[in-house]
N, C-alpha and C. Protein backbone atom coordinates (compact mmCIF):
# COMPACT_ATOMS: atom_id res chain seq x y z
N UNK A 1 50.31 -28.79 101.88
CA UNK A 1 49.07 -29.11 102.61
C UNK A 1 49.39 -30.05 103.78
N UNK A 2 49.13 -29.31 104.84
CA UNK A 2 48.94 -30.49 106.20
C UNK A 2 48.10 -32.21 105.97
N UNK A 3 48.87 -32.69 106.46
CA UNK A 3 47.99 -34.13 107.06
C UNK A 3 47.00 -33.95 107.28
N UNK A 4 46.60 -33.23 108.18
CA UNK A 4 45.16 -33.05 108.76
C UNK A 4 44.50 -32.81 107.59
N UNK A 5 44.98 -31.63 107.30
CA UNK A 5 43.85 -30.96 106.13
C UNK A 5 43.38 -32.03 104.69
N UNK A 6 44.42 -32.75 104.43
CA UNK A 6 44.43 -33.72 103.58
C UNK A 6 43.27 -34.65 103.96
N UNK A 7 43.91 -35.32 104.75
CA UNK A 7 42.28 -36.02 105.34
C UNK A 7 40.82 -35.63 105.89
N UNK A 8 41.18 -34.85 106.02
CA UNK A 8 39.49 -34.00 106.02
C UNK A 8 39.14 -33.66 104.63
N UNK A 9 40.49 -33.44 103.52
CA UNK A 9 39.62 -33.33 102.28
C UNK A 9 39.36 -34.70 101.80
N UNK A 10 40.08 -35.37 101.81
CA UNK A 10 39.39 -36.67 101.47
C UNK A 10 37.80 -37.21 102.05
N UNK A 11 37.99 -37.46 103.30
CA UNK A 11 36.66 -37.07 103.99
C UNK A 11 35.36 -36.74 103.15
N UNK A 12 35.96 -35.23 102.52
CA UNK A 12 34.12 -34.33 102.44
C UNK A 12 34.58 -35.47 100.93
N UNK A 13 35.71 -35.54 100.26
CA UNK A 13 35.15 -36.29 99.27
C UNK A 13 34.70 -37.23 98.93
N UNK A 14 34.69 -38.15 99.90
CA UNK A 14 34.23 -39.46 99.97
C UNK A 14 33.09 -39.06 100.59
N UNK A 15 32.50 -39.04 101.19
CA UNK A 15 30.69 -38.20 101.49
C UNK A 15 30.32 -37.45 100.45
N UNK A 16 30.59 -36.57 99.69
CA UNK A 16 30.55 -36.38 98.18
C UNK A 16 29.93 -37.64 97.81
N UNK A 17 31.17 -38.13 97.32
CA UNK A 17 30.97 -39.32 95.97
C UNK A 17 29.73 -40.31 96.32
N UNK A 18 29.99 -41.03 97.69
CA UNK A 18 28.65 -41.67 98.01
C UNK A 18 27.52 -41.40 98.26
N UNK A 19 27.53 -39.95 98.60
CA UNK A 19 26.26 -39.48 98.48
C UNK A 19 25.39 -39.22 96.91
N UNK A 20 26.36 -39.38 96.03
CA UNK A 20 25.79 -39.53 94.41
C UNK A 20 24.79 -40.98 94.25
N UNK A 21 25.43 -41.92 95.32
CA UNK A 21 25.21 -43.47 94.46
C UNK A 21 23.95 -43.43 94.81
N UNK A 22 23.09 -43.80 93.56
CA UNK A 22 21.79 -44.39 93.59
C UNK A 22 20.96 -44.95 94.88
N UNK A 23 20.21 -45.37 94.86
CA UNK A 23 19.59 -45.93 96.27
C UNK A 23 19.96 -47.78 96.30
N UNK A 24 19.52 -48.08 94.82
CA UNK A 24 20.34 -49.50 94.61
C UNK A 24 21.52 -49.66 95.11
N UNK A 25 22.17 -49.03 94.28
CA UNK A 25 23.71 -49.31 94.35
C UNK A 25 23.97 -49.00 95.68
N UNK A 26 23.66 -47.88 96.35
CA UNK A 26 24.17 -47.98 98.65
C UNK A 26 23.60 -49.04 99.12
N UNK A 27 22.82 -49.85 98.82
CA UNK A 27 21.84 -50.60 99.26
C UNK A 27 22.94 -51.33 99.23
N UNK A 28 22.97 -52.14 98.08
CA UNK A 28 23.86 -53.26 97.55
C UNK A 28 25.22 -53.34 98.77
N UNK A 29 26.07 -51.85 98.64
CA UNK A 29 27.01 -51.90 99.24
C UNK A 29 27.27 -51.80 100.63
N UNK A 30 26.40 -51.34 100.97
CA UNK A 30 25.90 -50.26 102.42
C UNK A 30 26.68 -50.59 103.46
N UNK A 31 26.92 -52.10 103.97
CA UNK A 31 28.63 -52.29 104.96
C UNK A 31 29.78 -51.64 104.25
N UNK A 32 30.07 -51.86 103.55
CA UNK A 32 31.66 -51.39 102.73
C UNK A 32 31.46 -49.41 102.56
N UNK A 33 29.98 -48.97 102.49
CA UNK A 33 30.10 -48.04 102.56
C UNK A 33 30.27 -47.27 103.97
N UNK A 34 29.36 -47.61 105.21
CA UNK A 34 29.40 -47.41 106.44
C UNK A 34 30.94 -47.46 107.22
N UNK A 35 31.52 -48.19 107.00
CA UNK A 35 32.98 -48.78 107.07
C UNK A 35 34.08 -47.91 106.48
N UNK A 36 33.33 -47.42 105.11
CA UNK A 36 34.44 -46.15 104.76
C UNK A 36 34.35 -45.18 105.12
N UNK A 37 32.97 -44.68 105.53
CA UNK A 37 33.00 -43.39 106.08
C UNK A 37 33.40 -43.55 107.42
N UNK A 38 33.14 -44.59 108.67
CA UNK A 38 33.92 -44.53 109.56
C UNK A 38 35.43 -44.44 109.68
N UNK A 39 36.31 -45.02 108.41
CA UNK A 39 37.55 -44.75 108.26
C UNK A 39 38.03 -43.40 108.36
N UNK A 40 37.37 -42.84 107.32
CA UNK A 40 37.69 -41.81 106.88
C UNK A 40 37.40 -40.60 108.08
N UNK A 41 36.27 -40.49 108.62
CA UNK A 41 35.88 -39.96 109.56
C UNK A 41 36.85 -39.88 110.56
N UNK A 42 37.74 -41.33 110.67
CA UNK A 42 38.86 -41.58 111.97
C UNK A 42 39.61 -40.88 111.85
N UNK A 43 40.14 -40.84 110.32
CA UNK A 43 41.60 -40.16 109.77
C UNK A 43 41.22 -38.93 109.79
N UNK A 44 39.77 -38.14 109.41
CA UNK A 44 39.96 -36.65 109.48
C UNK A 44 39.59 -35.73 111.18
N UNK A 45 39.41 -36.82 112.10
CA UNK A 45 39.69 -36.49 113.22
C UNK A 45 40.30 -36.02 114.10
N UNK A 46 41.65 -37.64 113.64
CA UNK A 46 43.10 -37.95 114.15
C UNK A 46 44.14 -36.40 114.59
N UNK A 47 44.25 -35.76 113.60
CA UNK A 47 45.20 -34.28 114.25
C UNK A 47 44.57 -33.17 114.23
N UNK A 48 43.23 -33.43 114.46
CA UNK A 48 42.05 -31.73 114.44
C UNK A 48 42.97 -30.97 115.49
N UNK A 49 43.13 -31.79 116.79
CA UNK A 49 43.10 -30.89 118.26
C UNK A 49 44.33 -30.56 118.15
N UNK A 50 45.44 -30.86 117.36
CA UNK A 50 47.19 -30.62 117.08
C UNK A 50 47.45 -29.57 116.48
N UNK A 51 45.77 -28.73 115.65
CA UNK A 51 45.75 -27.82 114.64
C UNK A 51 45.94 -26.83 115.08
N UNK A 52 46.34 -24.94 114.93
CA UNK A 52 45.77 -24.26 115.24
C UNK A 52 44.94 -23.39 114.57
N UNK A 53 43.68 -22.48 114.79
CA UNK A 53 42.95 -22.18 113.57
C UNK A 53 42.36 -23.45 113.16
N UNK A 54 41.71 -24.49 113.44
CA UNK A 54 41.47 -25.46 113.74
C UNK A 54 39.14 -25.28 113.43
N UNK A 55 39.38 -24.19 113.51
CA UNK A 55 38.04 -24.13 113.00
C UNK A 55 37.27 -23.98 112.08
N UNK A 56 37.71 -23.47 110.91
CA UNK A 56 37.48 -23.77 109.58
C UNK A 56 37.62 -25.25 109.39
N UNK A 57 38.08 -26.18 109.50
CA UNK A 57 38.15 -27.38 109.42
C UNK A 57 36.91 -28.39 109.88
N UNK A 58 36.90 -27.46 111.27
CA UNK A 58 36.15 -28.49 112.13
C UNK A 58 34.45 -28.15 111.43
N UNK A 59 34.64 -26.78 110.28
CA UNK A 59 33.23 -27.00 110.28
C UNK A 59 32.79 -27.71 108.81
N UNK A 60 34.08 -28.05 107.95
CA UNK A 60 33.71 -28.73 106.89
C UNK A 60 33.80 -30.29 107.47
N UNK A 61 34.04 -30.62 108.81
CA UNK A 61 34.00 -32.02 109.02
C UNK A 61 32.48 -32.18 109.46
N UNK A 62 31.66 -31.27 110.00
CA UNK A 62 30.83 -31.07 110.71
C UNK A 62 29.54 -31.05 109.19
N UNK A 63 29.89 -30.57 108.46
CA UNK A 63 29.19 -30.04 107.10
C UNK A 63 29.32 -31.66 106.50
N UNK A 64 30.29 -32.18 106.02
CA UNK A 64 30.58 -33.83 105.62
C UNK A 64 29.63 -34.42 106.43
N UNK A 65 29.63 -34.82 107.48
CA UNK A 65 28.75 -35.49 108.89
C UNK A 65 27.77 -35.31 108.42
N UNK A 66 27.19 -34.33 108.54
CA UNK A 66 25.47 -33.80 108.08
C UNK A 66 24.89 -34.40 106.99
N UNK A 67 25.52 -33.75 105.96
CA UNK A 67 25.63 -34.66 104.69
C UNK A 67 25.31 -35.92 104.61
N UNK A 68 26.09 -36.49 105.26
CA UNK A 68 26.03 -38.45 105.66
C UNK A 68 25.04 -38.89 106.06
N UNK A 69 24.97 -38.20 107.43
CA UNK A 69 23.95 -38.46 107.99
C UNK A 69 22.53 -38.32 107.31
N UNK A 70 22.37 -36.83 107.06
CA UNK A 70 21.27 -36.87 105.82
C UNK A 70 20.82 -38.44 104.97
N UNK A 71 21.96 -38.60 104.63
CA UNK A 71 22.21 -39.16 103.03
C UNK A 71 21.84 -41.16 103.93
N UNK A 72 22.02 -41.12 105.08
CA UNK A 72 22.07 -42.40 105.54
C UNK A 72 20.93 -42.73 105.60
N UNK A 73 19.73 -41.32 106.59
CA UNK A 73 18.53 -41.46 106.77
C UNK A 73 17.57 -42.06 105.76
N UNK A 74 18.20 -41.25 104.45
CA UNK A 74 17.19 -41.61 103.11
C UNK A 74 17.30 -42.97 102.50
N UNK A 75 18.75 -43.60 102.73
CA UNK A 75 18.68 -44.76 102.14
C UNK A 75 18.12 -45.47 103.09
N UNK A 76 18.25 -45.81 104.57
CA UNK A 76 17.85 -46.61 105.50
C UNK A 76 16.22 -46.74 105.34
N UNK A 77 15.69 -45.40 104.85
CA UNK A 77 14.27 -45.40 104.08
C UNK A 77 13.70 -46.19 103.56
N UNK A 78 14.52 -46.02 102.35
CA UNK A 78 14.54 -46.95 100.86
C UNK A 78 14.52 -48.29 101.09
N UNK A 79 15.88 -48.50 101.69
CA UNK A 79 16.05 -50.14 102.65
C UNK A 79 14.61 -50.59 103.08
N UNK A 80 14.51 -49.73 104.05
CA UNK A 80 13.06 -49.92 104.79
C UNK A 80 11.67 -50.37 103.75
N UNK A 81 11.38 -49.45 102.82
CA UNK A 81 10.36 -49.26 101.60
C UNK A 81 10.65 -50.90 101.32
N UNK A 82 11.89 -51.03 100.50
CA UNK A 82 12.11 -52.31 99.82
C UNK A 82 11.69 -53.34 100.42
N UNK A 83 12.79 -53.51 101.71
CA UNK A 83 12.17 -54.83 102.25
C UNK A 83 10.43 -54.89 102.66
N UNK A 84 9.99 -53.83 102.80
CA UNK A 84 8.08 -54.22 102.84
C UNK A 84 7.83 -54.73 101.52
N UNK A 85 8.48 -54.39 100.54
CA UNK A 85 8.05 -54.74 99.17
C UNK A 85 8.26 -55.87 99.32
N UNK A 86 9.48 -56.58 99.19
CA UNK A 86 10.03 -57.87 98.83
C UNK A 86 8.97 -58.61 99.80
N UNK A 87 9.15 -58.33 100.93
CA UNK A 87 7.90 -59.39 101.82
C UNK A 87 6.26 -59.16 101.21
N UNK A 88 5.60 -58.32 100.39
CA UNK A 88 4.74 -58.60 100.16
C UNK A 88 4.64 -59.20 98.67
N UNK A 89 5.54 -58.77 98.01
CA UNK A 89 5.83 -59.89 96.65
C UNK A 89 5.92 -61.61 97.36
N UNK A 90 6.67 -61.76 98.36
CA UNK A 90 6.88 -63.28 98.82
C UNK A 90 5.99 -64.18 99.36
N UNK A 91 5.21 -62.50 100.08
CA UNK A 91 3.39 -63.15 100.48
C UNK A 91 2.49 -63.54 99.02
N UNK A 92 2.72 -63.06 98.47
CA UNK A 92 1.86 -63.01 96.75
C UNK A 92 2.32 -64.24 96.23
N UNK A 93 3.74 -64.57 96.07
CA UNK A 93 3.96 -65.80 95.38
C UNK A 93 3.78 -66.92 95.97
N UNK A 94 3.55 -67.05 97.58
CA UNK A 94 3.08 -67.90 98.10
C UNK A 94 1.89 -68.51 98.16
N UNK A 95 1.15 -66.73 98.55
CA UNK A 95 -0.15 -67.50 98.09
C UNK A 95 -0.67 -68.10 96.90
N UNK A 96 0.30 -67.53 95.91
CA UNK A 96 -0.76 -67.84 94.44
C UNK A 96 0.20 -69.56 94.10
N UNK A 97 1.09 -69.99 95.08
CA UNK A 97 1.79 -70.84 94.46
C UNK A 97 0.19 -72.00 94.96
N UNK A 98 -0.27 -71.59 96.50
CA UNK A 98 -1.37 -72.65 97.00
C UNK A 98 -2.74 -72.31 96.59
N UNK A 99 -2.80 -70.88 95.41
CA UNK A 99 -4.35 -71.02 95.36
C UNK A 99 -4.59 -71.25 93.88
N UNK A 100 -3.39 -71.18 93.01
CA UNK A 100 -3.19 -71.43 91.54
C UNK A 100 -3.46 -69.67 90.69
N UNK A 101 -3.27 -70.33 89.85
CA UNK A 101 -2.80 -69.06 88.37
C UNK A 101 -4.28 -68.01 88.46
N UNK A 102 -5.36 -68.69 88.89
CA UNK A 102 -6.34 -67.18 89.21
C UNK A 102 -6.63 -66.38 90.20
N UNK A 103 -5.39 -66.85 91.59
CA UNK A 103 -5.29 -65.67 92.43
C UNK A 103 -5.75 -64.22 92.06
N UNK A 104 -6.13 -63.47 92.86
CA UNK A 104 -6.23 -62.15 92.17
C UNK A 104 -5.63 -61.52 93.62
N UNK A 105 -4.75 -60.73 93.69
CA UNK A 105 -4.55 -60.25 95.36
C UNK A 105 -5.46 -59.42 95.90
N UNK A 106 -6.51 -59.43 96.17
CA UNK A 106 -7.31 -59.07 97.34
C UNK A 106 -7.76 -59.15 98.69
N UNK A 107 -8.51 -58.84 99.06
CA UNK A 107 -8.92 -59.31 100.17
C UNK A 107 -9.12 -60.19 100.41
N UNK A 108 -9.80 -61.07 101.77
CA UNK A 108 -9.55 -62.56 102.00
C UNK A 108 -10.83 -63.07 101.70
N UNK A 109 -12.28 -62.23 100.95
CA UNK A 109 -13.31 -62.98 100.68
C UNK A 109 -13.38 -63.55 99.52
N UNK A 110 -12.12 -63.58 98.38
CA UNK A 110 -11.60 -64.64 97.38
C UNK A 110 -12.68 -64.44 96.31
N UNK A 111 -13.79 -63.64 95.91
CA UNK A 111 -15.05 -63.50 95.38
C UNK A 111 -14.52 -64.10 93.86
N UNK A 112 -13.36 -64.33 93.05
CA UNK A 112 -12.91 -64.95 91.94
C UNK A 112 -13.15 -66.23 92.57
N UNK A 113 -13.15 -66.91 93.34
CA UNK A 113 -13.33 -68.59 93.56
C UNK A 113 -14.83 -68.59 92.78
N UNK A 114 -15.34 -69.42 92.30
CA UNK A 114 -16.73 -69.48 91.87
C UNK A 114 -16.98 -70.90 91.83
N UNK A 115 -17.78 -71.33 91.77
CA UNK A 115 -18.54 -72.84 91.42
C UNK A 115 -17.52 -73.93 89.88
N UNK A 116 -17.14 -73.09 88.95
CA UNK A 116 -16.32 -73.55 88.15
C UNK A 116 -14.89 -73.66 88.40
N UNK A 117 -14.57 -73.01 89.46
CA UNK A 117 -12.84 -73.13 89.73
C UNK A 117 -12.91 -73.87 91.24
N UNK A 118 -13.76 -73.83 91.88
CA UNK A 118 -13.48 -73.79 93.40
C UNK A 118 -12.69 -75.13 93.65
N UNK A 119 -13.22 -76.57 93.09
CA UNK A 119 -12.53 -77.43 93.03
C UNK A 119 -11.18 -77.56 92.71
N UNK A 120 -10.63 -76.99 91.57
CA UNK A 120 -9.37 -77.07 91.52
C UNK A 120 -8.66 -76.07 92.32
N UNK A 121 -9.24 -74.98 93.11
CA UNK A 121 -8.41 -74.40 93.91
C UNK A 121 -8.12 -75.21 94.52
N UNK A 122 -9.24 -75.84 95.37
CA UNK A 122 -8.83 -76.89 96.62
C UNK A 122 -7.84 -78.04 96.05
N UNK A 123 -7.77 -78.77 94.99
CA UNK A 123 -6.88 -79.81 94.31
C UNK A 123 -5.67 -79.09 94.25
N UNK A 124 -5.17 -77.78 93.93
CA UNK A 124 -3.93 -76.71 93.96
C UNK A 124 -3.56 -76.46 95.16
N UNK A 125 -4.46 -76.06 96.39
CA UNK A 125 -3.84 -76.31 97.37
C UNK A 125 -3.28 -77.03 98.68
N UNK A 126 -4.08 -78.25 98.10
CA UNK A 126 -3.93 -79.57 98.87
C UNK A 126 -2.43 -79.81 98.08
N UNK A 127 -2.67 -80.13 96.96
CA UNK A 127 -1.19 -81.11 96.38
C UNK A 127 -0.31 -80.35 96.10
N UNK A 128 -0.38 -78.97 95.97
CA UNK A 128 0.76 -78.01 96.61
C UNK A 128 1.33 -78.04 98.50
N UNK A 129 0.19 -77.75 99.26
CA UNK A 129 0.98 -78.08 100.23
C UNK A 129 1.40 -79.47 100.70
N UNK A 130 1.28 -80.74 100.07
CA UNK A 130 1.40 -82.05 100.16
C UNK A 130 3.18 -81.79 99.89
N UNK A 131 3.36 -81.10 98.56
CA UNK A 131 4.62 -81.04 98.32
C UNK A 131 5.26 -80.54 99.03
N UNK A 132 5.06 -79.55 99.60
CA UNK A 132 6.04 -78.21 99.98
C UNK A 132 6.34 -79.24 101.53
N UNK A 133 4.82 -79.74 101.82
CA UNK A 133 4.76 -79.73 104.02
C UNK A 133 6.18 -80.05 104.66
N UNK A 134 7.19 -80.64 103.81
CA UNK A 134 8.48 -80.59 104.70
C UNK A 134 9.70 -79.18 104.73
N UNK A 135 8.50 -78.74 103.75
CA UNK A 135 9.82 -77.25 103.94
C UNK A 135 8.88 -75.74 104.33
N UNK A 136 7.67 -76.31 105.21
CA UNK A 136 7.42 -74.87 105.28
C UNK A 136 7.89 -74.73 106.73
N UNK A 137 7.62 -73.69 107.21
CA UNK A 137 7.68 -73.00 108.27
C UNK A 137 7.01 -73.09 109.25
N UNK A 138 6.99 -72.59 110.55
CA UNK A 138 5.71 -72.52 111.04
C UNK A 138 4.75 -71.07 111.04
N UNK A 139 5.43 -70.12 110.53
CA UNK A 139 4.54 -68.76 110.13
C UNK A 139 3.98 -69.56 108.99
N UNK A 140 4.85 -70.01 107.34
CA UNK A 140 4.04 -70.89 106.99
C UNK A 140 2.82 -71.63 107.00
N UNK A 141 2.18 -72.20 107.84
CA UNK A 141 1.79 -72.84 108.32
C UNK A 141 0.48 -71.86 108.84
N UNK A 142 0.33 -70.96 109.85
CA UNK A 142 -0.17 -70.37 110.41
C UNK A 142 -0.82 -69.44 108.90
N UNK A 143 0.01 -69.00 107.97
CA UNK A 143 -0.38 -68.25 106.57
C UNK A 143 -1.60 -69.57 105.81
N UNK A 144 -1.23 -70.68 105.92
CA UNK A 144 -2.23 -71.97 104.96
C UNK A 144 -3.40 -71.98 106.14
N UNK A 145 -3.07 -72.18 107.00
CA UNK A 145 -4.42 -72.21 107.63
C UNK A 145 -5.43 -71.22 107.41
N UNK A 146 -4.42 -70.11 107.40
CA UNK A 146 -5.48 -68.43 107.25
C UNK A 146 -6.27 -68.81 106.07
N UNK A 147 -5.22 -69.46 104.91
CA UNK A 147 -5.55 -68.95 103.33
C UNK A 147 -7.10 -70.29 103.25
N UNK A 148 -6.95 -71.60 103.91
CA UNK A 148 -7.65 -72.41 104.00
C UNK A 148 -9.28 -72.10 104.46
N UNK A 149 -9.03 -71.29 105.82
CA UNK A 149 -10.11 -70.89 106.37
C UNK A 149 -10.97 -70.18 105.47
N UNK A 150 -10.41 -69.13 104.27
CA UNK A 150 -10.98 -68.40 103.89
C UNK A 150 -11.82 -68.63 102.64
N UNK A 151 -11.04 -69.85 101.99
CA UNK A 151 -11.64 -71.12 101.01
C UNK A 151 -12.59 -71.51 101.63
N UNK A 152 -12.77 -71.90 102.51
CA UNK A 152 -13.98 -72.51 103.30
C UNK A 152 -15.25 -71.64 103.70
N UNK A 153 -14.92 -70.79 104.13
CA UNK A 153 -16.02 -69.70 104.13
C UNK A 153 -16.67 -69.52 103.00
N UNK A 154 -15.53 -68.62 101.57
CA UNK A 154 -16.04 -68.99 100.25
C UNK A 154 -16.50 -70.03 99.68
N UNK A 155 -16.44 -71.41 100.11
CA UNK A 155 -17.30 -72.30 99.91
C UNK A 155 -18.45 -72.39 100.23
N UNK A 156 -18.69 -71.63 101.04
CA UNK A 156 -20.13 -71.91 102.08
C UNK A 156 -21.42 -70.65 100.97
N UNK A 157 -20.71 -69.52 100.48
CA UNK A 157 -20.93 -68.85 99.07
C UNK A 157 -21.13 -70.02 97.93
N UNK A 158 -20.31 -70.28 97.73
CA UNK A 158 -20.37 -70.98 95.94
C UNK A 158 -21.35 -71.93 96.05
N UNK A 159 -21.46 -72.82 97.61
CA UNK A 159 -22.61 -74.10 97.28
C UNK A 159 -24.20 -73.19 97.30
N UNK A 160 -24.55 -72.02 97.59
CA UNK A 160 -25.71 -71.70 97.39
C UNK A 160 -26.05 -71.05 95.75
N UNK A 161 -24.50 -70.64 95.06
CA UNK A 161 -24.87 -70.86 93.87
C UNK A 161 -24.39 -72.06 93.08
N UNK A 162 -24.90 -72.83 93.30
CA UNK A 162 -25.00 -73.95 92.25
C UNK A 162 -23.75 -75.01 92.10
N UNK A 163 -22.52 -75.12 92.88
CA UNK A 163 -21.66 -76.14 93.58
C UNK A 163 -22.56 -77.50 92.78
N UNK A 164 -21.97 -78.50 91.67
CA UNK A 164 -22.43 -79.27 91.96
C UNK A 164 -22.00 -80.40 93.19
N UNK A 165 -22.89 -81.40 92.96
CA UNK A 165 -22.78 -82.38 94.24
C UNK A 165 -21.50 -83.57 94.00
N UNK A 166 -21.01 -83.81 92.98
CA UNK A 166 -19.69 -84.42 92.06
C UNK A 166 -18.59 -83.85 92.94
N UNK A 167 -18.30 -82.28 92.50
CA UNK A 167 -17.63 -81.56 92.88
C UNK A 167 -17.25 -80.92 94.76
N UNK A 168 -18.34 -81.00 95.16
CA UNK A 168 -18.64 -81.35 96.45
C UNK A 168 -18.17 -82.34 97.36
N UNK A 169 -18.45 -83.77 97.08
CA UNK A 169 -18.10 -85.11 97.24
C UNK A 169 -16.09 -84.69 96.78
N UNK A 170 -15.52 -84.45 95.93
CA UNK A 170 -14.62 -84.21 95.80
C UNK A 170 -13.78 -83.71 96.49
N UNK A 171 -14.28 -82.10 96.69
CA UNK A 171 -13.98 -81.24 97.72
C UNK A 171 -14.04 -81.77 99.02
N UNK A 172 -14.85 -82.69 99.63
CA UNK A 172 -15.02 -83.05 100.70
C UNK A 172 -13.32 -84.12 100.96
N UNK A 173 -13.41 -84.98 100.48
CA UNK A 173 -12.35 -85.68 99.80
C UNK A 173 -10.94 -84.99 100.59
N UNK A 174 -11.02 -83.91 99.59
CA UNK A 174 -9.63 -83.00 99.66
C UNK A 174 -9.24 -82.38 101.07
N UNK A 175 -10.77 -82.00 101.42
CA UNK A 175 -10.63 -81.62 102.89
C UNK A 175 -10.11 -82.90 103.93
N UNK A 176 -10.71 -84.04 103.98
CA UNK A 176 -10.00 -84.89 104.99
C UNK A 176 -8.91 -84.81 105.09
N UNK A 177 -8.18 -84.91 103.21
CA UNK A 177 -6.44 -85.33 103.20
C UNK A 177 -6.42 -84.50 103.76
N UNK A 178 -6.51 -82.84 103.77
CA UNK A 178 -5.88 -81.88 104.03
C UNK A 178 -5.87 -81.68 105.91
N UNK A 179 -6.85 -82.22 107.00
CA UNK A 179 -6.99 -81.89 107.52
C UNK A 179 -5.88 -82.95 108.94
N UNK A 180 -5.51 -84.30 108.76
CA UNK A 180 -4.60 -84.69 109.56
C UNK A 180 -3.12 -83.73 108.45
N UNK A 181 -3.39 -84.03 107.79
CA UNK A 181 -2.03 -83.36 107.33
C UNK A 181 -1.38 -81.88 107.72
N UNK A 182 -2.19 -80.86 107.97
CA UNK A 182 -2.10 -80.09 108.24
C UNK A 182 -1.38 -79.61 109.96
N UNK A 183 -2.04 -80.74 110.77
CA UNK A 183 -2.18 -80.92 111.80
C UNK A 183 -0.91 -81.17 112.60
N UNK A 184 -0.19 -82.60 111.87
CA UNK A 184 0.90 -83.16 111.56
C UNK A 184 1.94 -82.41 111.68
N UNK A 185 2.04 -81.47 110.15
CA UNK A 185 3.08 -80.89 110.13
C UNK A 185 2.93 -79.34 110.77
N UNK A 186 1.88 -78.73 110.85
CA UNK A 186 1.97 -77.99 111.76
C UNK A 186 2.68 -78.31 113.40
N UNK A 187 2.43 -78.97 113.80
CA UNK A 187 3.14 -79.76 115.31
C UNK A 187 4.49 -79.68 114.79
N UNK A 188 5.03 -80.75 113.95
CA UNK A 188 6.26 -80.45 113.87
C UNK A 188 7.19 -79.61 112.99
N UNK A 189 6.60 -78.58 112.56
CA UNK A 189 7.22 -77.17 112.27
C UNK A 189 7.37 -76.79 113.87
N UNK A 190 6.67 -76.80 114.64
CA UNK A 190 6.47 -75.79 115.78
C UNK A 190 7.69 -76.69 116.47
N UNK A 191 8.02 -78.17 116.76
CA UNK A 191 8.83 -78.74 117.40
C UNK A 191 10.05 -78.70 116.90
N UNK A 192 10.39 -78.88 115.44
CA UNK A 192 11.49 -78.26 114.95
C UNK A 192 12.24 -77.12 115.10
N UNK A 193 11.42 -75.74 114.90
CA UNK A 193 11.61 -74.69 115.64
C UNK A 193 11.93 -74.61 117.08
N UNK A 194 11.41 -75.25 118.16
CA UNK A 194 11.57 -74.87 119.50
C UNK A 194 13.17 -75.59 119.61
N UNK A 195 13.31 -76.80 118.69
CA UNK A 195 14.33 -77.77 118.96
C UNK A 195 16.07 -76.84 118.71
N UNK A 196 14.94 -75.89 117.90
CA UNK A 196 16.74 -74.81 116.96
C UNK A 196 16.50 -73.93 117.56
N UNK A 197 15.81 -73.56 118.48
CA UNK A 197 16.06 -72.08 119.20
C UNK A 197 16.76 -72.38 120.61
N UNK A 198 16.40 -73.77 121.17
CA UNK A 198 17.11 -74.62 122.15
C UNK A 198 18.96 -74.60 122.05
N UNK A 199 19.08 -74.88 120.46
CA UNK A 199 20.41 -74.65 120.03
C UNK A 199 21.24 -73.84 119.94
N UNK A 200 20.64 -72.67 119.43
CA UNK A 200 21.02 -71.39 119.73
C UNK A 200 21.29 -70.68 120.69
């Protein structure tokens, strides 16, 4: 068996074999895999034009290619699928880290807040973001305000059913802390940021 031919069979077999692996597992590997098929691709190139009869060859390199290519589209998919996932799992644990354990993921009119919880939402997400304010972000930031605004609206709901005035006075409370604070570190998320993109 020729050189050439050798490496072109290696080739379709290595596009073979990786085209078996799971969507995980290419994921996982996906440089080390890209990297081998460019190898390999090099080597079954290298003495095509030295061949003669040279065309049977050129169409199982051409058939391998396809294959790949195929096989790249679908995982780059998957890739694609996943990471929307992972970012909306990260939106979910965020929010429920600032609205507490009865989040429900819905829409932004929060209709689970009620007159019996609403207070400790606001106590969950004040002294949650009290903790976090030196490590958020400034998308961060721009996400608490959203999630804040929308507490507030739903407040403007719960006090016509029956909010007592204890709880109120409380809430009110929570809102001041929350409102230089917010302010604060919003500014310097945004100055921090401009300061590292300066760096870059």
């Amino acid at each position: 068996m020729s050189k050439a031919k050798q490496n072109i069979d290696e080739y379709t077999s290595y596009v073979d074999s990786v085209s078996d692996l799971n969507g995980t597992e290419a994921n996982l590997n996906w440089k080390e895999i890209e990297n081998g098929y460019s190898n390999h691709k090099s080597m079954a190139m290298l003495n095509l034009n030295n061949i003669k009869k040279n065309e049977a060859l050129k169409i199982d390199i051409d058939k391998a290619t396809s294959k790949f290519e195929a096989y790249k589209v679908q995982i780059e998919e998957e890739m694609q699928q996943q990471k929307i996932q992972d970012l909306r799992i990260q939106k979910d644990n965020f929010r429920m880290s600032l609205l507490g354990k009865n989040y429900i993921n819905d829409d932004m009119k929060f209709e689970w807040i009620n007159k019996n919880n609403i207070l400790s939402v606001y106590q969950n997400f004040v002294d949650t973001t009290e903790a976090n304010k030196d490590n958020y972000s400034r998308e961060d930031w721009d996400e608490i305000k959203l999630l804040y605004e929308a507490i507030d609206t739903r407040k403007n709901t719960v006090e016509k059913e029956g909010l007592s005035s204890s709880d109120n006075r409380k809430i009110a409370g929570l809102k001041l802390k929350f409102a230089p604070m917010y302010t604060l570190n919003r500014m310097g998320a945004k100055s921090e940021e401009n300061a590292n993109s300066k760096k870059n």
